[in-house]
PDB file of N, CA and C in Angstrom:
ATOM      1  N   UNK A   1     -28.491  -8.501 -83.878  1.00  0.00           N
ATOM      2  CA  UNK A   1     -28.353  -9.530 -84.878  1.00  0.00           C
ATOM      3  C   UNK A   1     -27.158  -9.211 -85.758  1.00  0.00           C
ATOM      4  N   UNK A   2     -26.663  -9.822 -86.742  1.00  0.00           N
ATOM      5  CA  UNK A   2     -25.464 -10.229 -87.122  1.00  0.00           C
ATOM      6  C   UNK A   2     -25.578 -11.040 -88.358  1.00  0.00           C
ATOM      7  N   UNK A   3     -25.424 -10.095 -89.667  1.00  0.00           N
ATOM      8  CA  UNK A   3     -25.601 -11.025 -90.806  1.00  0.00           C
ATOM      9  C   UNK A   3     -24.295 -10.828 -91.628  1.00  0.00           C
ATOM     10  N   UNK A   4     -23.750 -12.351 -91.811  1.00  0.00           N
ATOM     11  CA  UNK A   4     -22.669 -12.253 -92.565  1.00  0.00           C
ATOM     12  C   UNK A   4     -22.837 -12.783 -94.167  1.00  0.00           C
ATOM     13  N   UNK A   5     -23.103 -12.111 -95.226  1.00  0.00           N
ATOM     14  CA  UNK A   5     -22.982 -12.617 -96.487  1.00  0.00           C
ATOM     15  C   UNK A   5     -21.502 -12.562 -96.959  1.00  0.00           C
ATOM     16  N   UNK A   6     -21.697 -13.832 -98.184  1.00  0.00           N
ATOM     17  CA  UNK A   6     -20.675 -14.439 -98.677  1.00  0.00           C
ATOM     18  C   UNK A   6     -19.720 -13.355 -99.737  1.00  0.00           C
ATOM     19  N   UNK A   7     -20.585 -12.514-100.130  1.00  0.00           N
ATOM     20  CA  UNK A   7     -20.045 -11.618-100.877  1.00  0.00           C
ATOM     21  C   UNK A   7     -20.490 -10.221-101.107  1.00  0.00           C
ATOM     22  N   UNK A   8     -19.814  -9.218-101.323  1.00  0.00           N
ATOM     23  CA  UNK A   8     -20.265  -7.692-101.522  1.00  0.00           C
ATOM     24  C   UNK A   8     -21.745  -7.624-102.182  1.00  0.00           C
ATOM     25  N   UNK A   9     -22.326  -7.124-102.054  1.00  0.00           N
ATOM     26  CA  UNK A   9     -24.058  -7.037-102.962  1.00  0.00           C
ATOM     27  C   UNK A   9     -24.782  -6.218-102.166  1.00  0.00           C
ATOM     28  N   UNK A  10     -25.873  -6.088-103.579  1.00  0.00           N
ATOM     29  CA  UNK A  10     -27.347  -5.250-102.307  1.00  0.00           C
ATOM     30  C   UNK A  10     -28.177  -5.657-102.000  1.00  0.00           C
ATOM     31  N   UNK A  11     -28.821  -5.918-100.924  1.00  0.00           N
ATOM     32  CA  UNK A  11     -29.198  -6.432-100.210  1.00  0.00           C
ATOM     33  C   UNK A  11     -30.093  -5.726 -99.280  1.00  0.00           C
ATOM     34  N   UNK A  12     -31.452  -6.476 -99.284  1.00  0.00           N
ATOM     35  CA  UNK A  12     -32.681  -6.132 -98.370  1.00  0.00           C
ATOM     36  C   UNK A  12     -33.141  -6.144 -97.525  1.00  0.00           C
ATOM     37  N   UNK A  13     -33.649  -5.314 -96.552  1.00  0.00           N
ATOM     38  CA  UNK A  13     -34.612  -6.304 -94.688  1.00  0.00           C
ATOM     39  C   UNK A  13     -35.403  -5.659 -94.879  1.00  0.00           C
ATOM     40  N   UNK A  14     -36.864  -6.351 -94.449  1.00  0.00           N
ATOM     41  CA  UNK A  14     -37.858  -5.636 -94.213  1.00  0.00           C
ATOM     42  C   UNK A  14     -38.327  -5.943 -93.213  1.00  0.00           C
ATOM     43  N   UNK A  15     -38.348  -5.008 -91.918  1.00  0.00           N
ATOM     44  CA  UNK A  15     -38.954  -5.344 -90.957  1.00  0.00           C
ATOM     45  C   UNK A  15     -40.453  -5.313 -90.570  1.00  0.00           C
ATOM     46  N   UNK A  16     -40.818  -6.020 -90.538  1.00  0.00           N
ATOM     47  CA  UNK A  16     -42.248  -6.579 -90.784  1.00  0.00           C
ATOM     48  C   UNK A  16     -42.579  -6.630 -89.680  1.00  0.00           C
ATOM     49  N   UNK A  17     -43.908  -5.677 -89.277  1.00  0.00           N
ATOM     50  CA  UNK A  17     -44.607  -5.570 -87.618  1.00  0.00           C
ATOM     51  C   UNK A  17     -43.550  -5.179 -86.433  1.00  0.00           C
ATOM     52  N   UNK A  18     -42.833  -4.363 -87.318  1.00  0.00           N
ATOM     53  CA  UNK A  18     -41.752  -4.350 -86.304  1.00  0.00           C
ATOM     54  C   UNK A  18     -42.331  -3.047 -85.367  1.00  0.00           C
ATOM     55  N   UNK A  19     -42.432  -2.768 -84.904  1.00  0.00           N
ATOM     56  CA  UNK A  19     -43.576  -1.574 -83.417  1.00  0.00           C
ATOM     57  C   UNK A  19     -42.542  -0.152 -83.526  1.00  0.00           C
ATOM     58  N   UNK A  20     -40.916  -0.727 -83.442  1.00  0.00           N
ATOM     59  CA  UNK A  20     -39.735   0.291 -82.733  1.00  0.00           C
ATOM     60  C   UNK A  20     -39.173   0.741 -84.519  1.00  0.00           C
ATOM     61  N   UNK A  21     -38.654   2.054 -84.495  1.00  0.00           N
ATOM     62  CA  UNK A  21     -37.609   1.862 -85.495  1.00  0.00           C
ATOM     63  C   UNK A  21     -36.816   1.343 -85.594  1.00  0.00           C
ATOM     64  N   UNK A  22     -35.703   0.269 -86.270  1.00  0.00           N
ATOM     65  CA  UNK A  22     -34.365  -0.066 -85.749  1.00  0.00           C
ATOM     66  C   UNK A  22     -33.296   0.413 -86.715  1.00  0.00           C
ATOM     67  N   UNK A  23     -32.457   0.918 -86.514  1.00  0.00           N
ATOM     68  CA  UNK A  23     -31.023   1.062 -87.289  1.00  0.00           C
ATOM     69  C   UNK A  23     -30.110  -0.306 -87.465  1.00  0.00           C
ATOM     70  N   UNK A  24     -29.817  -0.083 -89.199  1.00  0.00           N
ATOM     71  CA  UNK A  24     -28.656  -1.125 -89.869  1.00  0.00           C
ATOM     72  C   UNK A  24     -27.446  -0.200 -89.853  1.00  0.00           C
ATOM     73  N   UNK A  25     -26.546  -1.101 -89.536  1.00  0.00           N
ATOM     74  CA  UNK A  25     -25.122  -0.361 -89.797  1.00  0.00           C
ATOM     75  C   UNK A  25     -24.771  -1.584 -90.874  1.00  0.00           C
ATOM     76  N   UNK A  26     -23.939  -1.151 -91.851  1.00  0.00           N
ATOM     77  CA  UNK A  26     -23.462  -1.685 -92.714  1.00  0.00           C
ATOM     78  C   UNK A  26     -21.954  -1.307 -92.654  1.00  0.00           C
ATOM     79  N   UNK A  27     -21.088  -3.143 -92.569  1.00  0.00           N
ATOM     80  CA  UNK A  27     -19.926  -3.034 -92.295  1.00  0.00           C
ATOM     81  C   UNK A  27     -19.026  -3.689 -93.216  1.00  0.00           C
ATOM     82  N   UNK A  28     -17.868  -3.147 -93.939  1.00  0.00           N
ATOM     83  CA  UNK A  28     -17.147  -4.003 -95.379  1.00  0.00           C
ATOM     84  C   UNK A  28     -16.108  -4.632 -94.470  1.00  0.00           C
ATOM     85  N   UNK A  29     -15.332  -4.974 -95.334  1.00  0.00           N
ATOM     86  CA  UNK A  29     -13.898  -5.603 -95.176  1.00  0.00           C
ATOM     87  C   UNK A  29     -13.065  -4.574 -94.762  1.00  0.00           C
ATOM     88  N   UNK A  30     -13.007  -3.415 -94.901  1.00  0.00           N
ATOM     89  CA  UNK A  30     -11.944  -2.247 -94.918  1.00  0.00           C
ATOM     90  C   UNK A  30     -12.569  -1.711 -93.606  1.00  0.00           C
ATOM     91  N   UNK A  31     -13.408  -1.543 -92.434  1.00  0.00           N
ATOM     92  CA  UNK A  31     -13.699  -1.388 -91.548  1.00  0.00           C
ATOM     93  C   UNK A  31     -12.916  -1.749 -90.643  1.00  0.00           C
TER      94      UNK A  31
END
Protein backbone atom coordinates (compact mmCIF):
# COMPACT_ATOMS: atom_id res chain seq x y z
CA UNK A 1 0.00 0.00 0.00
CA UNK A 2 0.94 3.54 -0.69
CA UNK A 3 -0.14 6.59 1.24
CA UNK A 4 0.46 9.93 -0.05
CA UNK A 5 -0.40 12.94 2.37
CA UNK A 6 -0.70 16.46 1.40
CA UNK A 7 1.71 17.65 3.85
CA UNK A 8 4.64 16.82 6.42
CA UNK A 9 2.76 15.69 9.89
CA UNK A 10 2.29 12.84 12.36
CA UNK A 11 0.45 10.57 11.55
CA UNK A 12 -1.21 7.15 12.64
CA UNK A 13 -2.13 3.28 11.43
CA UNK A 14 -3.49 0.94 13.40
CA UNK A 15 -3.59 -2.29 12.20
CA UNK A 16 -6.52 -3.83 13.40
CA UNK A 17 -6.81 -7.89 13.37
CA UNK A 18 -4.00 -7.75 11.50
CA UNK A 19 -2.59 -11.85 12.25
CA UNK A 20 1.25 -10.88 10.52
CA UNK A 21 3.50 -8.05 11.78
CA UNK A 22 3.87 -5.50 9.01
CA UNK A 23 6.61 -2.83 8.57
CA UNK A 24 6.02 1.14 7.62
CA UNK A 25 8.75 2.76 5.88
CA UNK A 26 8.39 6.35 6.01
CA UNK A 27 9.47 8.36 2.95
CA UNK A 28 10.05 12.57 2.70
CA UNK A 29 10.73 14.67 -0.18
CA UNK A 30 14.59 14.49 0.25
CA UNK A 31 14.57 10.64 -0.34
Amino acid sequence: MLFIFPEENTWGFWMKNTLIPLDIIWVDENM
